[in-house]
N, C-alpha and C. Protein backbone atom coordinates (compact mmCIF):
# COMPACT_ATOMS: atom_id res chain seq x y z
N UNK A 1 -69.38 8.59 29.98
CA UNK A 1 -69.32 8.93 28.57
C UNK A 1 -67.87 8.74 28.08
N UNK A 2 -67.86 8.36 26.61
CA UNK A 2 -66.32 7.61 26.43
C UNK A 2 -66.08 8.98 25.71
N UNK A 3 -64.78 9.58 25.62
CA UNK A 3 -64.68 10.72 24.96
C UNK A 3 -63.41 9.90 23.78
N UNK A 4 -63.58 10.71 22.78
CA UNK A 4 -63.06 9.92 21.36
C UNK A 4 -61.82 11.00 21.25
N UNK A 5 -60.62 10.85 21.53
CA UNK A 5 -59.97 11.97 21.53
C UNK A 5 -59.63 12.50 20.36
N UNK A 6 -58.94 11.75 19.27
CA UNK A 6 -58.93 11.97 17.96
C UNK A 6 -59.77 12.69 17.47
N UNK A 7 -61.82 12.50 17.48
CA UNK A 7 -62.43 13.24 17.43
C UNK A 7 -62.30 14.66 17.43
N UNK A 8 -62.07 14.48 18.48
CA UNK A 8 -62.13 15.77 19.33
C UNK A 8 -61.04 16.66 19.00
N UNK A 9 -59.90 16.26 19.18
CA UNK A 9 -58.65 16.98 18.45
C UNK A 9 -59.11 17.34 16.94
N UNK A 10 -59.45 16.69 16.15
CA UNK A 10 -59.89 17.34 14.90
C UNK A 10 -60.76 17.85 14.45
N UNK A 11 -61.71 18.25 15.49
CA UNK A 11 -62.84 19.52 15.89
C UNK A 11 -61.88 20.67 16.23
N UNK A 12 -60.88 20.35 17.30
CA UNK A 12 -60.28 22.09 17.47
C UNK A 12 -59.31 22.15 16.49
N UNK A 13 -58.66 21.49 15.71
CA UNK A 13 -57.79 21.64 14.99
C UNK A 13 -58.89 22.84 13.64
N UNK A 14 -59.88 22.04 13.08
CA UNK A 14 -61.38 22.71 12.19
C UNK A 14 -61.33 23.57 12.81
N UNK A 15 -62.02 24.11 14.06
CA UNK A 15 -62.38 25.34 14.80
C UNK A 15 -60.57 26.29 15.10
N UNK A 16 -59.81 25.96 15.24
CA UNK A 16 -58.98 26.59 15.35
C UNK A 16 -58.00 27.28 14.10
N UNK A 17 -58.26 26.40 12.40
CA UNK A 17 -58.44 27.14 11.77
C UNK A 17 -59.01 28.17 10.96
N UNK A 18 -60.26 27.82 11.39
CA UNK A 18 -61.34 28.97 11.41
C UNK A 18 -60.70 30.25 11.99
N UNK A 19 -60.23 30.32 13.57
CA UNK A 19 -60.41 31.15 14.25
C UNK A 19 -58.96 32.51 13.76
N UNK A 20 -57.99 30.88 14.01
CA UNK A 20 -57.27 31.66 13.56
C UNK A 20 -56.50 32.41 11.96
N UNK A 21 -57.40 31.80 10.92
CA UNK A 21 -57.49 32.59 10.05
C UNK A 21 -58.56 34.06 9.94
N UNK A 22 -58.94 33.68 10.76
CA UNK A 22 -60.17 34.72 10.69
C UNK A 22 -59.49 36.13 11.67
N UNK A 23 -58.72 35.35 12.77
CA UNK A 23 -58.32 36.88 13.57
C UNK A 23 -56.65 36.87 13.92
N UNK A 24 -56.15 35.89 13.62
CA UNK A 24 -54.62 35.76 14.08
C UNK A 24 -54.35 35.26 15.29
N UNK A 25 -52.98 34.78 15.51
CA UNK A 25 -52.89 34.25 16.98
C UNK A 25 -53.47 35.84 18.00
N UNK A 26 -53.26 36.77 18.10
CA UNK A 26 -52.89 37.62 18.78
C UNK A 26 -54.67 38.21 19.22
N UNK A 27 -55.55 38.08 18.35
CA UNK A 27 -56.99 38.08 18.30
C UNK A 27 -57.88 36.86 17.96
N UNK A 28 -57.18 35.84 18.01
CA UNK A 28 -58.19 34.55 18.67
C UNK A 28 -58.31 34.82 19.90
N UNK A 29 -59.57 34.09 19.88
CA UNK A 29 -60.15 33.42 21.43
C UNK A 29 -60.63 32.22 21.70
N UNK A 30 -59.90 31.99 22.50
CA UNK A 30 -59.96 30.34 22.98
C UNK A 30 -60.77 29.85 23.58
N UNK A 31 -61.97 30.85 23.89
CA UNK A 31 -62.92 30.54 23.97
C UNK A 31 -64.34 30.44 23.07
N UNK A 32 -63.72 31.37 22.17
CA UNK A 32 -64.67 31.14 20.59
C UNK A 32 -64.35 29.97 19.73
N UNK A 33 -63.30 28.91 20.19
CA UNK A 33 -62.91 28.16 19.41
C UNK A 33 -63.39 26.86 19.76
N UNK A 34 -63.06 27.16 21.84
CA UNK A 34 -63.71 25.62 22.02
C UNK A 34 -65.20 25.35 21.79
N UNK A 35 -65.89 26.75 21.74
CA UNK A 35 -67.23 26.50 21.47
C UNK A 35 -67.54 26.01 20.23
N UNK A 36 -67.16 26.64 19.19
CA UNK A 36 -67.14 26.30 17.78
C UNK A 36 -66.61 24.47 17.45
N UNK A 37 -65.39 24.51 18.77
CA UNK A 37 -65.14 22.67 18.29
C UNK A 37 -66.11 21.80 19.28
N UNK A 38 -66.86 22.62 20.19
CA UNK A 38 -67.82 21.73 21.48
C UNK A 38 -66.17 20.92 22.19
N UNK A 39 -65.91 21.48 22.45
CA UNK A 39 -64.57 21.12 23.23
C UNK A 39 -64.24 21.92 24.52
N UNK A 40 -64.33 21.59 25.68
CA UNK A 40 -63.76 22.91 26.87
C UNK A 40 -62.29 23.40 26.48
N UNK A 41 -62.33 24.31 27.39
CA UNK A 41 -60.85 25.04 26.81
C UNK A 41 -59.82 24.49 27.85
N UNK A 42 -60.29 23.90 28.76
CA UNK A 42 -59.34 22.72 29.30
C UNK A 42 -58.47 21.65 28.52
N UNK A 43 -59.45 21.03 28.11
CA UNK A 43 -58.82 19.82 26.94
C UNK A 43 -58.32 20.47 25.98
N UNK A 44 -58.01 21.70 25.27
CA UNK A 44 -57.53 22.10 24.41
C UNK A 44 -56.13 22.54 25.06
N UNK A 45 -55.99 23.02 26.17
CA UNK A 45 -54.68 23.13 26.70
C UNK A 45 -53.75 21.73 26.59
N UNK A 46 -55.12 21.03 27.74
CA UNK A 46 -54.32 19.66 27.47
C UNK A 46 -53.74 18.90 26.80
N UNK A 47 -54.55 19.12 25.27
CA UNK A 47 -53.49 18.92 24.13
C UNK A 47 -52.32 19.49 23.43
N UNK A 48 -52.42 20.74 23.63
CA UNK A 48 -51.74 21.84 23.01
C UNK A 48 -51.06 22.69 23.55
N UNK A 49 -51.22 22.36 25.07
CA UNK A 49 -50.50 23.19 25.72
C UNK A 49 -50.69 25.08 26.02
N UNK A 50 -50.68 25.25 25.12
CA UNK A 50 -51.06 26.88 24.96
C UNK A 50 -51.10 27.63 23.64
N UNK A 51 -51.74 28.58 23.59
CA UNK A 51 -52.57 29.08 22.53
C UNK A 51 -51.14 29.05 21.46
N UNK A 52 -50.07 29.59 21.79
CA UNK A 52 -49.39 29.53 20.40
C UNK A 52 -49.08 27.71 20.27
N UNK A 53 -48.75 26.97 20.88
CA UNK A 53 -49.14 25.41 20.60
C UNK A 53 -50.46 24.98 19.42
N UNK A 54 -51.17 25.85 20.04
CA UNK A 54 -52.33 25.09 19.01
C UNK A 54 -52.49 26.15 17.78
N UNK A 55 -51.61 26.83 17.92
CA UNK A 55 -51.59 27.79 16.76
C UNK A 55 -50.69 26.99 15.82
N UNK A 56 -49.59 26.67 16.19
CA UNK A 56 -48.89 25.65 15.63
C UNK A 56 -49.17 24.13 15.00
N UNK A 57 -49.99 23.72 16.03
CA UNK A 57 -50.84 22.43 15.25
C UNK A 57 -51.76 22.92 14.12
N UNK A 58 -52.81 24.04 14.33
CA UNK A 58 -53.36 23.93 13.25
C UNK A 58 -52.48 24.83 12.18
N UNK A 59 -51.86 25.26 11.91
CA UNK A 59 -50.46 25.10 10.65
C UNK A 59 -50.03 24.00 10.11
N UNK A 60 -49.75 22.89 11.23
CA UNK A 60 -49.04 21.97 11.06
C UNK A 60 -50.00 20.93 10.31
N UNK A 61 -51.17 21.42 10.95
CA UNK A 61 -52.29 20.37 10.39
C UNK A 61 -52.65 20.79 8.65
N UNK A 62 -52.59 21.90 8.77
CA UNK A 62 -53.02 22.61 7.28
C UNK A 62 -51.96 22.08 6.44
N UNK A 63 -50.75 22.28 6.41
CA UNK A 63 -49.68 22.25 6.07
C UNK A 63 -49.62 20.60 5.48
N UNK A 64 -49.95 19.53 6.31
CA UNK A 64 -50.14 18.24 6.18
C UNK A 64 -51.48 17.98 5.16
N UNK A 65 -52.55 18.78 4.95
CA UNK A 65 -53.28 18.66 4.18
C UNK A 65 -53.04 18.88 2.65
N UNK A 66 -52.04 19.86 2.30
CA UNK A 66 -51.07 20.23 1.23
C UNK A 66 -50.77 19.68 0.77
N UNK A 67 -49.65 19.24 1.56
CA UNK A 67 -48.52 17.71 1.04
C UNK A 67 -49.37 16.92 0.73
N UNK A 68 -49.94 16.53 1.41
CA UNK A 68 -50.91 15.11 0.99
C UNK A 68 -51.64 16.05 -0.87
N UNK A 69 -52.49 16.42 -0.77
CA UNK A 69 -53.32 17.31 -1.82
C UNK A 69 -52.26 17.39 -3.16
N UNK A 70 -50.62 18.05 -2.75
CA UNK A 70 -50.09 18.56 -4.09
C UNK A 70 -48.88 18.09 -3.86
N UNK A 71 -48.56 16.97 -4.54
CA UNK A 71 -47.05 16.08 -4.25
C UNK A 71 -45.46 17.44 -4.85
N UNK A 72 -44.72 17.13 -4.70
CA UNK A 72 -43.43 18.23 -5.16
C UNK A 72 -43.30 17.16 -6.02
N UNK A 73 -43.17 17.98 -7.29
CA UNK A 73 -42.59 17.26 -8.51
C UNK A 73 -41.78 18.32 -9.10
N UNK A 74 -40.41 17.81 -9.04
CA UNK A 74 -39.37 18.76 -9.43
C UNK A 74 -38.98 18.56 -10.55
N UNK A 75 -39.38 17.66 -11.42
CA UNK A 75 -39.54 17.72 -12.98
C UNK A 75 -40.48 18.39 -13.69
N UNK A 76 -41.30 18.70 -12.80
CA UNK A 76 -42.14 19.66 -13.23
C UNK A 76 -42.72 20.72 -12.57
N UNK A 77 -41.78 21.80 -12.53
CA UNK A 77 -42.46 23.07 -11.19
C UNK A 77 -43.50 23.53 -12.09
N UNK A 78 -43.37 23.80 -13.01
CA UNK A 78 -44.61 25.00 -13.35
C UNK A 78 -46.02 24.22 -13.20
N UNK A 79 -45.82 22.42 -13.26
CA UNK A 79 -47.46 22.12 -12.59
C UNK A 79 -47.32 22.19 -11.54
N UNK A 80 -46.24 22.01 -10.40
CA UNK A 80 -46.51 21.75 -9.07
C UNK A 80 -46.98 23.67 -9.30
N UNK A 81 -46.37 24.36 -9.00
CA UNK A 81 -46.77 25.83 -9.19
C UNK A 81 -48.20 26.18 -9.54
N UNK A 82 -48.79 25.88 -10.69
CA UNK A 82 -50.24 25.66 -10.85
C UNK A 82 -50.82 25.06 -9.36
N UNK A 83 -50.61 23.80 -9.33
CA UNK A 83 -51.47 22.59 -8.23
C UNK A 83 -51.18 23.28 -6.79
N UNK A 84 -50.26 24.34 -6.71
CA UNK A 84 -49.97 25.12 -5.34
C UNK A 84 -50.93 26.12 -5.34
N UNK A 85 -50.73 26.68 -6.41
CA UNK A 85 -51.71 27.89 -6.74
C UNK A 85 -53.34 27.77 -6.60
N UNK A 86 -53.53 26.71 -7.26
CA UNK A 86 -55.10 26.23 -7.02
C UNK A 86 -55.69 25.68 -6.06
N UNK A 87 -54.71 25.11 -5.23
CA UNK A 87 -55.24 24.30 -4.02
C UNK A 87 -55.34 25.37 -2.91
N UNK A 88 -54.26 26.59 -2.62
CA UNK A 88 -54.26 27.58 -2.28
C UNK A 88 -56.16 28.76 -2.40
N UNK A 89 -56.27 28.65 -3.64
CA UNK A 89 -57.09 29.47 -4.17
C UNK A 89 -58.59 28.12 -3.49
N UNK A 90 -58.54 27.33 -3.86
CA UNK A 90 -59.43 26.21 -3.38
C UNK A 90 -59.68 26.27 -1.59
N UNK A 91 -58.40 26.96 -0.57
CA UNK A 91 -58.66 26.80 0.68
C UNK A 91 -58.04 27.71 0.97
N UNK A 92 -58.42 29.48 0.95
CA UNK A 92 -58.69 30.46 1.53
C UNK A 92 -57.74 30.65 2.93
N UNK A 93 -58.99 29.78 3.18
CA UNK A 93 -58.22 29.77 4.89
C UNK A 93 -56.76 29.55 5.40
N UNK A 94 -56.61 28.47 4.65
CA UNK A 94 -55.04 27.90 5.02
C UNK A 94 -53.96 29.12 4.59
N UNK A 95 -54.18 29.73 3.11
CA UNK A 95 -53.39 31.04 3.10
C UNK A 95 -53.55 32.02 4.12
N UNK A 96 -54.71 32.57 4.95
CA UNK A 96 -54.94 33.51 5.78
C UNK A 96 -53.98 33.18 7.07
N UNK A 97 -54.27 31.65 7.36
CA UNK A 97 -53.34 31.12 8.51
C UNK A 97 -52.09 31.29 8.21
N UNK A 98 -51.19 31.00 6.66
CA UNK A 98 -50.13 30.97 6.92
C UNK A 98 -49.78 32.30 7.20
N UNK A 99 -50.55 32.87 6.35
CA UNK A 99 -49.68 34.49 6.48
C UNK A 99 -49.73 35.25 8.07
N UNK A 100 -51.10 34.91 8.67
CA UNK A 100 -50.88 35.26 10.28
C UNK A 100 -49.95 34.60 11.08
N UNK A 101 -49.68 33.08 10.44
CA UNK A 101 -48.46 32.53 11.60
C UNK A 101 -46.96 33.30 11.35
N UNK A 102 -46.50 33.39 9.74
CA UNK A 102 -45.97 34.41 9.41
C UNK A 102 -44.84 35.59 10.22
N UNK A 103 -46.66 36.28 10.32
CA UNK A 103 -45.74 37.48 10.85
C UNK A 103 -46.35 37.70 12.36
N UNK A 104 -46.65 36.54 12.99
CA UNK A 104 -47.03 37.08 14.41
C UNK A 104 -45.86 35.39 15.25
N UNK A 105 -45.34 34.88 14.17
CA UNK A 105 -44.29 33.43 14.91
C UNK A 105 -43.43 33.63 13.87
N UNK A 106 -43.25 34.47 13.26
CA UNK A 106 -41.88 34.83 12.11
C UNK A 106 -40.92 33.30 12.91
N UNK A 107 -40.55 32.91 11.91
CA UNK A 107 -39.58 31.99 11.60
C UNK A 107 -40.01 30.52 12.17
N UNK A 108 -40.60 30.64 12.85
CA UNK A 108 -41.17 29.39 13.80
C UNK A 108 -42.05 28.06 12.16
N UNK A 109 -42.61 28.50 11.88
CA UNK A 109 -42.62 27.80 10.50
C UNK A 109 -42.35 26.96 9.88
N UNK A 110 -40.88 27.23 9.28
CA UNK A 110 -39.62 26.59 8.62
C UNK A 110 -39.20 25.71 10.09
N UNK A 111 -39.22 26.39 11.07
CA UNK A 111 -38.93 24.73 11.88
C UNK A 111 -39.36 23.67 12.15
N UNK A 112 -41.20 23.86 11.97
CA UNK A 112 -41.97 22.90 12.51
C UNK A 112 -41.54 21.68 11.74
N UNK A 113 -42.10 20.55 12.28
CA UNK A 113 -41.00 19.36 11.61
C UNK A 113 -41.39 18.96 10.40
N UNK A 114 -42.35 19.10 10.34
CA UNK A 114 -43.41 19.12 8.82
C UNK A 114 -42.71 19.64 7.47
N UNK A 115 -43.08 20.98 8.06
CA UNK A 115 -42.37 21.85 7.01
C UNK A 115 -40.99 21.72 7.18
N UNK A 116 -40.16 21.54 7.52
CA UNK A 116 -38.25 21.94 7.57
C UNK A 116 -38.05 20.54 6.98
N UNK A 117 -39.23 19.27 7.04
CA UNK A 117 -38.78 17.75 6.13
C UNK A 117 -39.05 18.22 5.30
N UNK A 118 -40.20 18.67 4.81
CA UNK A 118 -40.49 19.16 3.24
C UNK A 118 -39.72 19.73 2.67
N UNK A 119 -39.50 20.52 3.14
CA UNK A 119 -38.51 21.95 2.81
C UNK A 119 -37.00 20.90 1.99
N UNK A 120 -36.68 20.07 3.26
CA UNK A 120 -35.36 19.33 2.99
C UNK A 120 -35.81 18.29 1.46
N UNK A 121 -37.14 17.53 1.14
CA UNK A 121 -37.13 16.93 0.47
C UNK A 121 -37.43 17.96 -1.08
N UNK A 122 -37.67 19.27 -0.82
CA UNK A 122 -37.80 19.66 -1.97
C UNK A 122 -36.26 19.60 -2.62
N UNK A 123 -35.33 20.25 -1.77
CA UNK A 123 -34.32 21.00 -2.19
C UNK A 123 -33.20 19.65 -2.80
N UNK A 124 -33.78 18.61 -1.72
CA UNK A 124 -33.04 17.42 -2.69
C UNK A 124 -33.29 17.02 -3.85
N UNK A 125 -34.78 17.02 -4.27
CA UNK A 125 -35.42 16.57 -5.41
C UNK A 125 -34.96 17.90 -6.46
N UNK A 126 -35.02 19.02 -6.18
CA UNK A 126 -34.79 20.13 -7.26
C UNK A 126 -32.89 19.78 -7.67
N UNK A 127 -31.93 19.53 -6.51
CA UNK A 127 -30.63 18.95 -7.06
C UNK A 127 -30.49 17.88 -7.61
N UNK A 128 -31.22 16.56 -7.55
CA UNK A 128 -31.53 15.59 -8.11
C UNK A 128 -31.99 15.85 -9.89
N UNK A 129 -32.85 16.69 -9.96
CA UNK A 129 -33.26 17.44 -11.23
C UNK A 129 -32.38 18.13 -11.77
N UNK A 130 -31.83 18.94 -11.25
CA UNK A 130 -30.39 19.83 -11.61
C UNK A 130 -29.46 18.87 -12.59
N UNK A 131 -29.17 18.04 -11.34
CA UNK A 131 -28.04 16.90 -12.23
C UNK A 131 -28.58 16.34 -13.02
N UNK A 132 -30.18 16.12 -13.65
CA UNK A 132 -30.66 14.95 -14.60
C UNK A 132 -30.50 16.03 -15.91
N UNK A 133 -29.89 17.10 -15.69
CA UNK A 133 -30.52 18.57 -16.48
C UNK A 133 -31.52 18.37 -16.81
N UNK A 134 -33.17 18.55 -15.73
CA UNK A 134 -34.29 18.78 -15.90
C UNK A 134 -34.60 20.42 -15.57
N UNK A 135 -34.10 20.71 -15.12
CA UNK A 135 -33.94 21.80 -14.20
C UNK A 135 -32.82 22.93 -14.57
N UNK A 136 -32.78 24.01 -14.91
CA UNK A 136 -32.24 25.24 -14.60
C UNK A 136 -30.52 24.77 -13.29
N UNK A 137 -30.05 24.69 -13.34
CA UNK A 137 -28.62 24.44 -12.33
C UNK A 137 -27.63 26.52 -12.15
N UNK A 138 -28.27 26.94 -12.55
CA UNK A 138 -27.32 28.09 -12.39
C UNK A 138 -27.82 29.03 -11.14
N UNK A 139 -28.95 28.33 -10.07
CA UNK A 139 -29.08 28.14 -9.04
C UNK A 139 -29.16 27.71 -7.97
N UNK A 140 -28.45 27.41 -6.48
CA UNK A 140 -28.48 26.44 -5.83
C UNK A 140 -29.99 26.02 -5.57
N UNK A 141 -30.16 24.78 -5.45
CA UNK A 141 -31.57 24.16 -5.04
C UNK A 141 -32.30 24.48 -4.28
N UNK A 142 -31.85 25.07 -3.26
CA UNK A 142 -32.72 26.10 -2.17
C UNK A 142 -33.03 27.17 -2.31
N UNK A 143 -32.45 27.73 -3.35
CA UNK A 143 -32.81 29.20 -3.76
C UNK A 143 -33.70 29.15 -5.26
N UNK A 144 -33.75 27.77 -5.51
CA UNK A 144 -34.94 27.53 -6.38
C UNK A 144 -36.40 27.48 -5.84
N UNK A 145 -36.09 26.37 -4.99
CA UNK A 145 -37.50 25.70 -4.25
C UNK A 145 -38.19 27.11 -3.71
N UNK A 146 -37.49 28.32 -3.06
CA UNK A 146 -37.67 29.64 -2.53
C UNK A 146 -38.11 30.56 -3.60
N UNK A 147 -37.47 30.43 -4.75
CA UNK A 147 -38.02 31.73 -5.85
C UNK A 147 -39.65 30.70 -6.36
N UNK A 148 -39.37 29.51 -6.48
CA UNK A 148 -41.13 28.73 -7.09
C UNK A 148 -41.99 28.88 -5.71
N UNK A 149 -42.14 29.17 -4.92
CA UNK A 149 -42.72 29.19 -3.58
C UNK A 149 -42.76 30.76 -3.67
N UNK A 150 -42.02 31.63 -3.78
CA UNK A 150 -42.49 32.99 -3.60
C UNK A 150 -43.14 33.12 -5.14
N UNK A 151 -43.02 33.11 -5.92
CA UNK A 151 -43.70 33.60 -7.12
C UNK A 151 -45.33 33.00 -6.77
N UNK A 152 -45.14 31.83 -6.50
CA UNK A 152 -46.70 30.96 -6.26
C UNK A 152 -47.35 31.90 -5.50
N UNK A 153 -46.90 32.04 -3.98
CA UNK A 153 -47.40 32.82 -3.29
C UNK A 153 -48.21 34.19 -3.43
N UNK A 154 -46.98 35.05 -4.15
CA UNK A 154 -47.01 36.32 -4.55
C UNK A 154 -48.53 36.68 -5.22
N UNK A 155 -49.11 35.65 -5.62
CA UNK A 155 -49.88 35.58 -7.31
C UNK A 155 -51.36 35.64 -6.27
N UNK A 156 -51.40 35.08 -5.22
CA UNK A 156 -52.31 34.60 -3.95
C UNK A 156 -53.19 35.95 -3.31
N UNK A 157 -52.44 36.86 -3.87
CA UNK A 157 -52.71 38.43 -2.98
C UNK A 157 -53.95 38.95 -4.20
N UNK A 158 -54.69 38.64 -4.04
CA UNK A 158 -55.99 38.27 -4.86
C UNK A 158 -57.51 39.48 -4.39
N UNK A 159 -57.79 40.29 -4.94
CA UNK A 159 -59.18 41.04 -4.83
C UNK A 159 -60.06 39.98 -4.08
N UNK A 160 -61.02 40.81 -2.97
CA UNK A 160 -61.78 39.83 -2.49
C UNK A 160 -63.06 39.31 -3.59
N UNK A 161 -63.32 38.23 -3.86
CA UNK A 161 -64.12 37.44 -4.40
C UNK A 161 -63.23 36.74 -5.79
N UNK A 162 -62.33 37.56 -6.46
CA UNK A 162 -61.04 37.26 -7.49
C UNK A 162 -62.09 36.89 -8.91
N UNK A 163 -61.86 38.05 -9.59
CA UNK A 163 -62.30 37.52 -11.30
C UNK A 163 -61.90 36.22 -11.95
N UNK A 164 -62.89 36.09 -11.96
CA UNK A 164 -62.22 34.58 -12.60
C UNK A 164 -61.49 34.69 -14.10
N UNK A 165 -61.55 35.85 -14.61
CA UNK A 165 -60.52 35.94 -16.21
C UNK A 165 -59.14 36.44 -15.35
N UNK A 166 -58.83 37.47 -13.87
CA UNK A 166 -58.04 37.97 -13.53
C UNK A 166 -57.06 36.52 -12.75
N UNK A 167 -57.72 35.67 -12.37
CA UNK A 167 -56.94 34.21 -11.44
C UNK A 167 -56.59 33.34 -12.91
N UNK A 168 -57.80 33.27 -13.94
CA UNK A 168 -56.84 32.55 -15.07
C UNK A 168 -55.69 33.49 -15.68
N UNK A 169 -56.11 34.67 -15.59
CA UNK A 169 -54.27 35.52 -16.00
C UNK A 169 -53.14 35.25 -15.20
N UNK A 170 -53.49 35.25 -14.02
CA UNK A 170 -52.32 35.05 -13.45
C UNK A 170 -51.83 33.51 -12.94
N UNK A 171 -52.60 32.78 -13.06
CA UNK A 171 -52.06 31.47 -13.29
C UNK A 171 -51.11 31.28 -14.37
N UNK A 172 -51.75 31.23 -15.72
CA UNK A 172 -51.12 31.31 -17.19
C UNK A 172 -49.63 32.27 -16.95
N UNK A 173 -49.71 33.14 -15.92
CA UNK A 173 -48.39 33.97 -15.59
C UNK A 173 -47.45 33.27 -15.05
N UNK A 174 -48.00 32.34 -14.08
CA UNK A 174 -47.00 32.05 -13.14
C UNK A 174 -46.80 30.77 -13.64
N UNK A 175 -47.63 29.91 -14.80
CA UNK A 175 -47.09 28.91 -15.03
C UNK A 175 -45.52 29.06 -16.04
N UNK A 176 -46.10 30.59 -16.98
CA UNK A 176 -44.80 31.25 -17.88
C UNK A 176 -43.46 31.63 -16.68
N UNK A 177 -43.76 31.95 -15.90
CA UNK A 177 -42.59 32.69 -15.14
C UNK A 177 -42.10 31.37 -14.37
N UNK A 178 -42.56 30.48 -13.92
CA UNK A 178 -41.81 29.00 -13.63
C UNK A 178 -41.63 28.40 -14.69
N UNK A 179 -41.78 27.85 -15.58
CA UNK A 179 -41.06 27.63 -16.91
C UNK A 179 -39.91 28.11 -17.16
N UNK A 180 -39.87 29.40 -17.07
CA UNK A 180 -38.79 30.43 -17.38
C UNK A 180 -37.38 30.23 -16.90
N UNK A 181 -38.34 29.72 -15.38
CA UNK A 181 -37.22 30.08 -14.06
C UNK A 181 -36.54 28.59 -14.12
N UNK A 182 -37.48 27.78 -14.43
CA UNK A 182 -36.96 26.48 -14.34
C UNK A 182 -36.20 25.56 -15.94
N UNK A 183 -36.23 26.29 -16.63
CA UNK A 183 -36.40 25.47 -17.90
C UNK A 183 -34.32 25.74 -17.86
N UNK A 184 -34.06 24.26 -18.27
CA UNK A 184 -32.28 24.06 -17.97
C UNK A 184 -31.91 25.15 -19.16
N UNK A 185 -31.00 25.83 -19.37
CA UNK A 185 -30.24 26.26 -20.46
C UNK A 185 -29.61 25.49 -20.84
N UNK A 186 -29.86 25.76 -22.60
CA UNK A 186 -28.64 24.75 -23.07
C UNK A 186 -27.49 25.22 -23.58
């Protein structure tokens, strides 16, 4: 039997964000996961090495689904802010994961290579904007890209099932409060 590895890797990557949004690194089981991807928990080592490894891929994998989904446009935060917000609200899961990688791999995150390029291409594009005066400048660029990323976030902490008049309030909020934050003084 020919085994398709790619396949297969993107069965546990699926099953492993399932799992671990659902219980955290610290209450997954790696054996509820290979079942869920029809994968042994052999070959999942083999790829991943060990459970915080594949805790890390599927971040890394989520994380890559993002970028792709909601480009950084630093001429315009309050849509990227919206298109964060909704794509967020659109996939549940991926917020549950980040917030368990969070606080059970605190800092590990911002290093993966994914995120720490992103991270680097925001903060260039928001100084790039700065100097076009598109952008607010009476903050360094990293402490921009950080206040539009926590406000987005913040807005995410949502009642289970979320009113739909209470998610259009606080969208319409956070598109006003990035505007705010971002709009250059003259």
């Amino acid at each position: 039997m020919i085994r398709d590895a790619t396949a297969t890797k993107a069965r546990i990557l699926e099953a492993a964000t399932t799992e671990f949004a659902a219980h955290g690194l610290a209450g997954a089981r790696v054996d509820r996961l290979a079942t869920r991807a029809g994968a042994n928990k052999e070959r999942i080592y083999a790829y991943y090495g060990s459970k915080e490894g594949l805790f890390d891929a599927a971040i890394e994998s989520n994380i890559e689904q993002l970028l792709d989904a909601v480009p950084f446009t630093a001429e315009d935060l309050p849509g990227y802010a919206e298109a964060l917000f909704s794509f967020n609200l659109a996939h549940p899961e991926f917020t549950r994961l980040a917030l368990w990688h969070m606080l059970e791999r605190p800092g590990v995150m911002a290093r993966l290579p994914q995120t720490a390029a992103s991270t680097v291409r925001k903060i260039e594009a928001v100084g790039r904007a700065q100097r076009a005066g598109l952008v607010d400048d009476s903050l360094p660029p990293d402490q921009m890209v950080e206040l539009v990323l926590a406000v987005v976030h913040s807005g995410l902490i949502l009642p289970p099932g979320g009113d739909p008049d209470d998610i259009a309030a606080r969208q319409k909020a956070l598109r006003t409060a990035i505007q705010r934050l971002a709009a250059p003084s003259n």
